[in-house]
PDB file of N, CA and C in Angstrom:
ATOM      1  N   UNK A   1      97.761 110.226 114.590  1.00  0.00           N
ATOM      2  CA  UNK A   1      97.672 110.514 113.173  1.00  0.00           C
ATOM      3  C   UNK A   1      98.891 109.920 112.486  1.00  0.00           C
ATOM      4  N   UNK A   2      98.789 109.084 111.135  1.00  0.00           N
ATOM      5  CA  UNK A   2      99.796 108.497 110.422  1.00  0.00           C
ATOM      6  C   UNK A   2      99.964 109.335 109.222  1.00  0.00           C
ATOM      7  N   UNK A   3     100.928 109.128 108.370  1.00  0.00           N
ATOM      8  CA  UNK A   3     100.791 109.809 106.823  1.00  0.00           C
ATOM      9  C   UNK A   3     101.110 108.601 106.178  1.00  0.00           C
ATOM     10  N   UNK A   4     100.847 108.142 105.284  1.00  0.00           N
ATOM     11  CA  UNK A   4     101.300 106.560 104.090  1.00  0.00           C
ATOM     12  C   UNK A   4     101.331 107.238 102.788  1.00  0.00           C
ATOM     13  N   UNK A   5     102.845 106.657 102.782  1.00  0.00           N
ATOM     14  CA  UNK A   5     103.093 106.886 101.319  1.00  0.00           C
ATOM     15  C   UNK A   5     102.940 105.904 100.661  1.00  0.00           C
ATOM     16  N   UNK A   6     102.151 106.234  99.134  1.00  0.00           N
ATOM     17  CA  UNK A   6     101.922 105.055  98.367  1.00  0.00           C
ATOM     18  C   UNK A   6     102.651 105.278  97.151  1.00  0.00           C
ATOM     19  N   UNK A   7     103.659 104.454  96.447  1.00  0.00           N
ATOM     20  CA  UNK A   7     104.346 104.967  95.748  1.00  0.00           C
ATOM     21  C   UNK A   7     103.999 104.263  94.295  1.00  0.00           C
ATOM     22  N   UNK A   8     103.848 104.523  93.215  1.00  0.00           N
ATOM     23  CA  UNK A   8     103.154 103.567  91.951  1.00  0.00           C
ATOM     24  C   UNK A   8     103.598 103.933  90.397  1.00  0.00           C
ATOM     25  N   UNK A   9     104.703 103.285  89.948  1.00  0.00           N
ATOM     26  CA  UNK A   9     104.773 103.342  88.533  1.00  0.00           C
ATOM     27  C   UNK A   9     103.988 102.683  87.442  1.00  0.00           C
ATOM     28  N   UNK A  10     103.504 103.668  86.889  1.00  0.00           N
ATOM     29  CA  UNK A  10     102.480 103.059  85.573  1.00  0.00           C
ATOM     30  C   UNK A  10     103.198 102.326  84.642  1.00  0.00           C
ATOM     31  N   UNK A  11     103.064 101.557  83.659  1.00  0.00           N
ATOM     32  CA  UNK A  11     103.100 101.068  82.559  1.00  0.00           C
ATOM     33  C   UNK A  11     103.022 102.574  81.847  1.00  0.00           C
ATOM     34  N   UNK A  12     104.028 102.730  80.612  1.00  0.00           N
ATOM     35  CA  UNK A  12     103.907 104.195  80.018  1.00  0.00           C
ATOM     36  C   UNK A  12     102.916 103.708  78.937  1.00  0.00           C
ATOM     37  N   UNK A  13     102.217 105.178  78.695  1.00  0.00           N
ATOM     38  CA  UNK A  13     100.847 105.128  78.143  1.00  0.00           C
ATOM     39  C   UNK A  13      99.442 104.775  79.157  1.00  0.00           C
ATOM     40  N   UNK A  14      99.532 104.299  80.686  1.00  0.00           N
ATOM     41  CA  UNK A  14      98.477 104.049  81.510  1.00  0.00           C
ATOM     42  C   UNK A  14      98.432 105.297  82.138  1.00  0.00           C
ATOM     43  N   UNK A  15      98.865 106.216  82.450  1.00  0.00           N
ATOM     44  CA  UNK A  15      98.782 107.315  82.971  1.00  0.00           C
ATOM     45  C   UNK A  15      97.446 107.898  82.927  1.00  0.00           C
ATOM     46  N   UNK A  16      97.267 108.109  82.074  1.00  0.00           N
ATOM     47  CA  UNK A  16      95.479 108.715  82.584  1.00  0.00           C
ATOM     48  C   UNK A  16      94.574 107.276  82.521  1.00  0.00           C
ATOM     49  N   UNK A  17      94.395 106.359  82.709  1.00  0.00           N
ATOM     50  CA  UNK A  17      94.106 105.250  83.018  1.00  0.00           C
ATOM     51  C   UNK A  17      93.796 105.054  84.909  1.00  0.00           C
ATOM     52  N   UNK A  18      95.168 105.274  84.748  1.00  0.00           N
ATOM     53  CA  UNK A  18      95.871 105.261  86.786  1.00  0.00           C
ATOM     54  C   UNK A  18      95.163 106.456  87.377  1.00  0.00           C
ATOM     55  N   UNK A  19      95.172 107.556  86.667  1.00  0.00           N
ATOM     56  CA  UNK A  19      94.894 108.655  87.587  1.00  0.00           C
ATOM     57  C   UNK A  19      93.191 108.265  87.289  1.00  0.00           C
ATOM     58  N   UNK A  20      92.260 108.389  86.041  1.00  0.00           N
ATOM     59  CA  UNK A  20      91.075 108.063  86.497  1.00  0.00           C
ATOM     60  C   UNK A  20      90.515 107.334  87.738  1.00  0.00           C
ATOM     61  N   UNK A  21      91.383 106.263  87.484  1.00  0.00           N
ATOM     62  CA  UNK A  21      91.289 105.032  88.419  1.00  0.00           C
ATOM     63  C   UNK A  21      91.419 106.029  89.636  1.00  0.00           C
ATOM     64  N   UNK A  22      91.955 106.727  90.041  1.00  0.00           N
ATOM     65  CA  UNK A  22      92.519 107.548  91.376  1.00  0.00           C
ATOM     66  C   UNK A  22      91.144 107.961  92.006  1.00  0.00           C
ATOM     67  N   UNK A  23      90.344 108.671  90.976  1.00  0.00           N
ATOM     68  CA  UNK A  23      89.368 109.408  90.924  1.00  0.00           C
ATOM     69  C   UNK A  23      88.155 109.078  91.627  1.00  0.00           C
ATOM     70  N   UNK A  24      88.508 107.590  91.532  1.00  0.00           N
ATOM     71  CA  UNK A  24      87.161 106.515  91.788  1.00  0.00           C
ATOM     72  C   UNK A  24      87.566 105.939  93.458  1.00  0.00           C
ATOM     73  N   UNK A  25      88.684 105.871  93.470  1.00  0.00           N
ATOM     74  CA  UNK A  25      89.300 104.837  94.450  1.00  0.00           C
ATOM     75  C   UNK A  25      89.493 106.537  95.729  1.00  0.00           C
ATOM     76  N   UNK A  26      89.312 107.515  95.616  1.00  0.00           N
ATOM     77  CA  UNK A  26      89.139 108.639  96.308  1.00  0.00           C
ATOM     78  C   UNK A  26      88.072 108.416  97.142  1.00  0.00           C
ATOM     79  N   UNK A  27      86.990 108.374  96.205  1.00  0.00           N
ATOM     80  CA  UNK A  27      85.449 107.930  96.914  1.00  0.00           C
ATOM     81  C   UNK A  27      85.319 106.762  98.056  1.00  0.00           C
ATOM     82  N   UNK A  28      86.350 105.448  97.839  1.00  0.00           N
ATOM     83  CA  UNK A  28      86.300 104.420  98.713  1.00  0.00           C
ATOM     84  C   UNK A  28      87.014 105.381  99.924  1.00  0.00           C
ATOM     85  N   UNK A  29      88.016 105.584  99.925  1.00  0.00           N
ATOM     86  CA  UNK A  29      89.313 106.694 101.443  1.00  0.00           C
ATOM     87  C   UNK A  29      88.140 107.511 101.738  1.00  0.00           C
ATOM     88  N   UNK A  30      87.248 107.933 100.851  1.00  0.00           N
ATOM     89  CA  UNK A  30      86.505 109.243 101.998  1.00  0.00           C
ATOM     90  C   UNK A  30      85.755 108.665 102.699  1.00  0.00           C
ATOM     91  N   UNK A  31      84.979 107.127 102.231  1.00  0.00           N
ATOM     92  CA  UNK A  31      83.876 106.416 103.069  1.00  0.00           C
ATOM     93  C   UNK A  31      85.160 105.664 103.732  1.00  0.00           C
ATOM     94  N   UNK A  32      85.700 105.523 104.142  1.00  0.00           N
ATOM     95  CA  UNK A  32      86.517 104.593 105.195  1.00  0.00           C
ATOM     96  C   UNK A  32      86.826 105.155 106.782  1.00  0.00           C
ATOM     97  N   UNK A  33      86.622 104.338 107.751  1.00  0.00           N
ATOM     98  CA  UNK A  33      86.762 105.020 109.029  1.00  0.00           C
ATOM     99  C   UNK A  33      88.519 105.263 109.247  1.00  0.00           C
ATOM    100  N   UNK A  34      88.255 106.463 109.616  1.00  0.00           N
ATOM    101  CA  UNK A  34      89.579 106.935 110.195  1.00  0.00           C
ATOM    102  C   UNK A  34      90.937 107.627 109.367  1.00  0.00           C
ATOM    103  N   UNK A  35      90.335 107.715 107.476  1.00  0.00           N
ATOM    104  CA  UNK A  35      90.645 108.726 106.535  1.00  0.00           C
ATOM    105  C   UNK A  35      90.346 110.281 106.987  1.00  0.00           C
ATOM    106  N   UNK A  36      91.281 110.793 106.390  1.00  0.00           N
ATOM    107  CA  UNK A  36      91.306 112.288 106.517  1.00  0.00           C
ATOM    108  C   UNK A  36      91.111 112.480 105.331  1.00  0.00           C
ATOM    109  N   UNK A  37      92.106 112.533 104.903  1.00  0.00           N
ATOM    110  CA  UNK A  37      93.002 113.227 103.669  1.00  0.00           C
ATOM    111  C   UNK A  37      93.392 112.090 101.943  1.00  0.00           C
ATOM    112  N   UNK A  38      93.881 112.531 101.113  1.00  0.00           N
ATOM    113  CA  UNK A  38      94.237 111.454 100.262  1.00  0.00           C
ATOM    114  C   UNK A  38      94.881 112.652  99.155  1.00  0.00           C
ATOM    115  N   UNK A  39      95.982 112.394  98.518  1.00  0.00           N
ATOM    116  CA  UNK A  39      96.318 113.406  97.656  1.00  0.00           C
ATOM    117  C   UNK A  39      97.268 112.375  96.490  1.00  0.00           C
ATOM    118  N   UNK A  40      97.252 112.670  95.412  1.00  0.00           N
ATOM    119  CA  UNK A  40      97.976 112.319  94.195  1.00  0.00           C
ATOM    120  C   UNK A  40      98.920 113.337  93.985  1.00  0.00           C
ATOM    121  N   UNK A  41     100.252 112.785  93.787  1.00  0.00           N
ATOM    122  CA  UNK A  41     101.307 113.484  93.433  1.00  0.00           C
ATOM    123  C   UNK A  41     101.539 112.957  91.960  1.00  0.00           C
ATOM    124  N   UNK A  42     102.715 113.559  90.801  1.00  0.00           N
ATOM    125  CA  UNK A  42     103.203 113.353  89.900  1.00  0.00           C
ATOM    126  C   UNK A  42     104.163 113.462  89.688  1.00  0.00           C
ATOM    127  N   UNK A  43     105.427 112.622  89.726  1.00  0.00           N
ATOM    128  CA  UNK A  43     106.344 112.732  89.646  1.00  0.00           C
ATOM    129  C   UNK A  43     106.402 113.666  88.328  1.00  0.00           C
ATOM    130  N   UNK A  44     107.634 115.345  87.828  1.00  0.00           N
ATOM    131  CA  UNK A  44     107.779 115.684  86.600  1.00  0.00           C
ATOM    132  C   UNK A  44     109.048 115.673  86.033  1.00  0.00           C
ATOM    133  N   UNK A  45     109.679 114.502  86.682  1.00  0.00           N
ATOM    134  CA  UNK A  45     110.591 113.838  86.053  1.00  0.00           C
ATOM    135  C   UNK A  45     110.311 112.742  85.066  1.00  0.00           C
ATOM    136  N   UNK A  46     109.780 111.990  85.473  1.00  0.00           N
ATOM    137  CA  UNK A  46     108.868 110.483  84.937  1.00  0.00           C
ATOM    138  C   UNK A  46     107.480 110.708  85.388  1.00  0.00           C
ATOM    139  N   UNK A  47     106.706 110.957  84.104  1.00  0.00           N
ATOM    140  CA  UNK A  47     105.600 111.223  84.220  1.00  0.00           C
ATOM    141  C   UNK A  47     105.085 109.819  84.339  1.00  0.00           C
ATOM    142  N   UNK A  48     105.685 108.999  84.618  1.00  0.00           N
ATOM    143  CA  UNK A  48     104.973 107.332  84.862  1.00  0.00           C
ATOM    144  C   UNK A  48     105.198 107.102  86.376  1.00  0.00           C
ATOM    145  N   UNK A  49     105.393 108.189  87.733  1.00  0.00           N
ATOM    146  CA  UNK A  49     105.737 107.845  88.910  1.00  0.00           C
ATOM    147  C   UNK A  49     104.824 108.396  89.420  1.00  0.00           C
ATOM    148  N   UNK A  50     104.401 107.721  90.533  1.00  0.00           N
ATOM    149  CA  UNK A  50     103.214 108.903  90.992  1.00  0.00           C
ATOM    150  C   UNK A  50     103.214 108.267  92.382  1.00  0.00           C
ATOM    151  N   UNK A  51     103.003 109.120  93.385  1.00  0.00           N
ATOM    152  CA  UNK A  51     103.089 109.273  95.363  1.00  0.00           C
ATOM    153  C   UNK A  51     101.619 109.527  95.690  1.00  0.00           C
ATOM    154  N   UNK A  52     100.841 108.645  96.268  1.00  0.00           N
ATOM    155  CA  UNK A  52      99.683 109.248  97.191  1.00  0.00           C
ATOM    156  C   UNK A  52     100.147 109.417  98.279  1.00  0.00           C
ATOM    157  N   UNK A  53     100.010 110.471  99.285  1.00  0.00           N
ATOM    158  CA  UNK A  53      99.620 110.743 100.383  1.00  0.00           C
ATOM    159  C   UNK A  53      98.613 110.934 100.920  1.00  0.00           C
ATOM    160  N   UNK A  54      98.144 110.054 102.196  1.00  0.00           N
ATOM    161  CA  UNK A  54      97.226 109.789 102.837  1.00  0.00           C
ATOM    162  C   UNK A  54      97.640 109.904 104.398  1.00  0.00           C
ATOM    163  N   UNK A  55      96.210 110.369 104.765  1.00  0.00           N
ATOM    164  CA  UNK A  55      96.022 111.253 106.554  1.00  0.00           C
ATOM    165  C   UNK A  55      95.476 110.226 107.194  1.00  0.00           C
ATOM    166  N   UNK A  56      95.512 109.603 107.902  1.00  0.00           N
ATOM    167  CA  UNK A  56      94.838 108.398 108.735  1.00  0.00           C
ATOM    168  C   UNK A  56      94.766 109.003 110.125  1.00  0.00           C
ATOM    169  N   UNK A  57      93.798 108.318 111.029  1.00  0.00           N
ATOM    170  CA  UNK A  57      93.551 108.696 112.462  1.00  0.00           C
ATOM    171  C   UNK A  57      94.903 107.602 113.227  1.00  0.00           C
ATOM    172  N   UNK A  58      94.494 106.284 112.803  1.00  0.00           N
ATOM    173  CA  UNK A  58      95.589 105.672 112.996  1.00  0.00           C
ATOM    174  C   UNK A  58      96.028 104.512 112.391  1.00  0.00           C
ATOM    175  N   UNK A  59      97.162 103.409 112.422  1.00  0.00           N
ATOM    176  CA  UNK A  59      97.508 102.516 111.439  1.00  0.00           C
ATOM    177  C   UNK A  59      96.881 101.685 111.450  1.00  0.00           C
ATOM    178  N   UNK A  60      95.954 101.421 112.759  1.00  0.00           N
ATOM    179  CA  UNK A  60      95.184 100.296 112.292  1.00  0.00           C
ATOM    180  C   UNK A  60      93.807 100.623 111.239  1.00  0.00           C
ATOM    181  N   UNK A  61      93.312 102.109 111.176  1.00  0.00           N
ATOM    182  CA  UNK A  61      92.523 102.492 110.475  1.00  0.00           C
ATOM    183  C   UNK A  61      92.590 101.769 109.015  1.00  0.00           C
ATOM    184  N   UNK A  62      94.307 102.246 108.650  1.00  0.00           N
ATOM    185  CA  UNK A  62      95.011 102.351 107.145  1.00  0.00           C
ATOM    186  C   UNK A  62      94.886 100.985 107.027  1.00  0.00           C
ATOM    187  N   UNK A  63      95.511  99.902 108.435  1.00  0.00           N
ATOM    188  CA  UNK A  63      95.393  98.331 107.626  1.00  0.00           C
ATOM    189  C   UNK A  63      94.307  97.806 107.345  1.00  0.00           C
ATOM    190  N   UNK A  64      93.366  98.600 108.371  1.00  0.00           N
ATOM    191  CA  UNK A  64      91.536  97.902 107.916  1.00  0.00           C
ATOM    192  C   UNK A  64      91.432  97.922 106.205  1.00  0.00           C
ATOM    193  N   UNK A  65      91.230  99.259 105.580  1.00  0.00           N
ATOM    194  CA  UNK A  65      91.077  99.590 104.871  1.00  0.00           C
ATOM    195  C   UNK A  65      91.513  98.623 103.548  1.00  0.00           C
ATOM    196  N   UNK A  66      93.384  98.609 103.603  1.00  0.00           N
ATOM    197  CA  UNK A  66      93.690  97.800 102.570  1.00  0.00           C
ATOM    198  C   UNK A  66      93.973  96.393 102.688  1.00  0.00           C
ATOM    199  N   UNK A  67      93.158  95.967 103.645  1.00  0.00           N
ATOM    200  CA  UNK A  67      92.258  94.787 103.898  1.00  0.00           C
ATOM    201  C   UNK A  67      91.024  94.707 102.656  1.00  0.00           C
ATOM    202  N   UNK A  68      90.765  95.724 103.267  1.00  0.00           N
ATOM    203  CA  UNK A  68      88.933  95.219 102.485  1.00  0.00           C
ATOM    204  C   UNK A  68      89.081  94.790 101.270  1.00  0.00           C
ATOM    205  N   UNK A  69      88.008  94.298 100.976  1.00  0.00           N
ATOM    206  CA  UNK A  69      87.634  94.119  99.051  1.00  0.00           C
ATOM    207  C   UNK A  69      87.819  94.966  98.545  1.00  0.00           C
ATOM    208  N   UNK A  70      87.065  96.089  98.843  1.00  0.00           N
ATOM    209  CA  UNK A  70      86.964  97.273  97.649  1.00  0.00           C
ATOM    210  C   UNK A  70      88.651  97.822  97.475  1.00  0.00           C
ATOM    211  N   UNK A  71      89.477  97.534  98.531  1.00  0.00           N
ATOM    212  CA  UNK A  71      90.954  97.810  98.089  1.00  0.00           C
ATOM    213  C   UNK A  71      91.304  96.869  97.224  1.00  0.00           C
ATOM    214  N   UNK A  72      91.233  95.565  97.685  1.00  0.00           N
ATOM    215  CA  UNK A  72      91.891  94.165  97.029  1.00  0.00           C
ATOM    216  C   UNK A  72      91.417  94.395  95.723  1.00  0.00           C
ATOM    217  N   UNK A  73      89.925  94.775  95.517  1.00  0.00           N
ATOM    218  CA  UNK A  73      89.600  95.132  93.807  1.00  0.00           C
ATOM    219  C   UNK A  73      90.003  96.204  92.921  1.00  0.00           C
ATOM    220  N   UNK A  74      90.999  96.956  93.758  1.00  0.00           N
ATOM    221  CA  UNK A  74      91.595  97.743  92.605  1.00  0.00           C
ATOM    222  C   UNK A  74      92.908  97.691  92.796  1.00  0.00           C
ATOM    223  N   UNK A  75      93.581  96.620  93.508  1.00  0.00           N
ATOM    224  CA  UNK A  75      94.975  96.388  93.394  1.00  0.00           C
ATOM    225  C   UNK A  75      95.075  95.568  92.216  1.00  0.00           C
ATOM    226  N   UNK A  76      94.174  94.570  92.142  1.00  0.00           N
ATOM    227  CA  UNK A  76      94.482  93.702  91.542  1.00  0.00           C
ATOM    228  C   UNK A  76      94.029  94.030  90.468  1.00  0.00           C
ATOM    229  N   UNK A  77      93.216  94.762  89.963  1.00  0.00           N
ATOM    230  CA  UNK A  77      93.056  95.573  88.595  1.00  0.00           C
ATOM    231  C   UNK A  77      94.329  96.274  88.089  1.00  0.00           C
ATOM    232  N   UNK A  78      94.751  96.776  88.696  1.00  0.00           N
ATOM    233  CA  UNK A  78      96.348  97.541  88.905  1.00  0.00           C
ATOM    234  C   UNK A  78      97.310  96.796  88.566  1.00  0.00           C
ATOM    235  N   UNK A  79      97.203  95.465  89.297  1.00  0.00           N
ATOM    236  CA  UNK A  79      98.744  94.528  88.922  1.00  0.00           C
ATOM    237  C   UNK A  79      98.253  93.826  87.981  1.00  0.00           C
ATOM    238  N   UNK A  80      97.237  93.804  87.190  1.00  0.00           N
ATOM    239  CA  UNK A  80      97.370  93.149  85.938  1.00  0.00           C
ATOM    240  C   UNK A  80      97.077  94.175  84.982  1.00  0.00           C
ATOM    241  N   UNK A  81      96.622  95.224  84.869  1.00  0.00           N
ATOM    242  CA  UNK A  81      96.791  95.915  83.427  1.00  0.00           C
ATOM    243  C   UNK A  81      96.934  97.499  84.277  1.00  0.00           C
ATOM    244  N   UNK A  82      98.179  98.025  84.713  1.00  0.00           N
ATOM    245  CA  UNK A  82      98.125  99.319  84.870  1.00  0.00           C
ATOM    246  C   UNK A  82      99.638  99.188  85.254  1.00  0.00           C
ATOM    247  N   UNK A  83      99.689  98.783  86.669  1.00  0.00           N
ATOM    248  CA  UNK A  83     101.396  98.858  87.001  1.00  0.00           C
ATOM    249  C   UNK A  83     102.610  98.307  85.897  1.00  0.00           C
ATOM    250  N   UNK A  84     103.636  98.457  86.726  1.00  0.00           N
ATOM    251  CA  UNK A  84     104.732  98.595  86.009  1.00  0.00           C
ATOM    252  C   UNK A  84     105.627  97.854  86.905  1.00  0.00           C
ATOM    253  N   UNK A  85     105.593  97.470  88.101  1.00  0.00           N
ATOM    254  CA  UNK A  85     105.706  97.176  89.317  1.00  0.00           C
ATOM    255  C   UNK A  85     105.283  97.146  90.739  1.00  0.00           C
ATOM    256  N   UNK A  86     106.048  96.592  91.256  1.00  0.00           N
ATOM    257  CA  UNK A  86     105.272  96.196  92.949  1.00  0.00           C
ATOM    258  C   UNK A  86     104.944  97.783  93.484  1.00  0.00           C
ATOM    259  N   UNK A  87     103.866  98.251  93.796  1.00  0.00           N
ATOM    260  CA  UNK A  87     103.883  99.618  94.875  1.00  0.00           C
ATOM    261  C   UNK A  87     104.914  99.379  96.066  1.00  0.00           C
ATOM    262  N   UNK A  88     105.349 100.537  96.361  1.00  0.00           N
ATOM    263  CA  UNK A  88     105.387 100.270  97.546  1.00  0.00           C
ATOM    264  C   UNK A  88     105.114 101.548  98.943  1.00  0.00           C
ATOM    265  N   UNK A  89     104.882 101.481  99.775  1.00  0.00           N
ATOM    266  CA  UNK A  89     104.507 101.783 100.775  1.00  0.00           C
ATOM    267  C   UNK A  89     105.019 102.015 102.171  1.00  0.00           C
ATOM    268  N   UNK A  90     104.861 103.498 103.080  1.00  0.00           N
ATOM    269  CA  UNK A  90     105.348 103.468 104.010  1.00  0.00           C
ATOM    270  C   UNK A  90     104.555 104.121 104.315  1.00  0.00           C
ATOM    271  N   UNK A  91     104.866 103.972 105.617  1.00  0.00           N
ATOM    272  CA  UNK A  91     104.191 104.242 107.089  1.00  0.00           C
ATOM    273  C   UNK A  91     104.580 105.632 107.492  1.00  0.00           C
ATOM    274  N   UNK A  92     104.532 106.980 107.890  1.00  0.00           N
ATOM    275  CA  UNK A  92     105.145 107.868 108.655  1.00  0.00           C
ATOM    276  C   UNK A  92     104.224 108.221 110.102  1.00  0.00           C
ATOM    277  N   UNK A  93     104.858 107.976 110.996  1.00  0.00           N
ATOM    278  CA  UNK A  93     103.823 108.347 112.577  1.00  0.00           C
ATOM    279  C   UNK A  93     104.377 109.610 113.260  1.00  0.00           C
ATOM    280  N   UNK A  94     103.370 110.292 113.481  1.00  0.00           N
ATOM    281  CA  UNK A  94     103.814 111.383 113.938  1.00  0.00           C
ATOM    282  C   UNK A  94     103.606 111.254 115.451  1.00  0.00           C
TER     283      UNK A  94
END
């Protein structure tokens, strides 16, 4: 089992934009092999920071995944009208 942190600053004013978007992109992690879990955090310091945590069986599960299209199609929706910067991402293995 892995945990991945996904870490993502909005553009201010995209905030409920990003999180809709969350809403949708939930549905792809539950159909994916080897998802558990998926959770949205909010930073309430900067309401423009926001942490997913995600449950994987294992890392190669997580790299399949943001492999696929249906990831690549909402990154790249993301890095042109939502982010604020590069995500970034880690790995935790238990």
């Amino acid at each position: 089992m892995i945990t991945v942190g996904m870490n993502y600053h909005v553009i201010e004013g995209k905030q409920q934009d990003f999180e809709d978007k969350f809403a949708g992109v939930i549905d792809a992690l539950n159909a994916a092999d080897g998802h558990d879990s998926s959770t949205l955090w909010k930073d309430t310091a900067d309401g423009a920071s926001y942490l997913i945590t995600s449950e994987w069986s294992d890392q190669e599960a997580f790299t399949a995944f943001i492999q696929s299209d249906s990831f690549r199609a909402v990154t790249n929706w993301g890095k042109e009208q939502i982010l604020s910067g590069r995500p970034q991402h880690k790995i935790y293995k238990s």
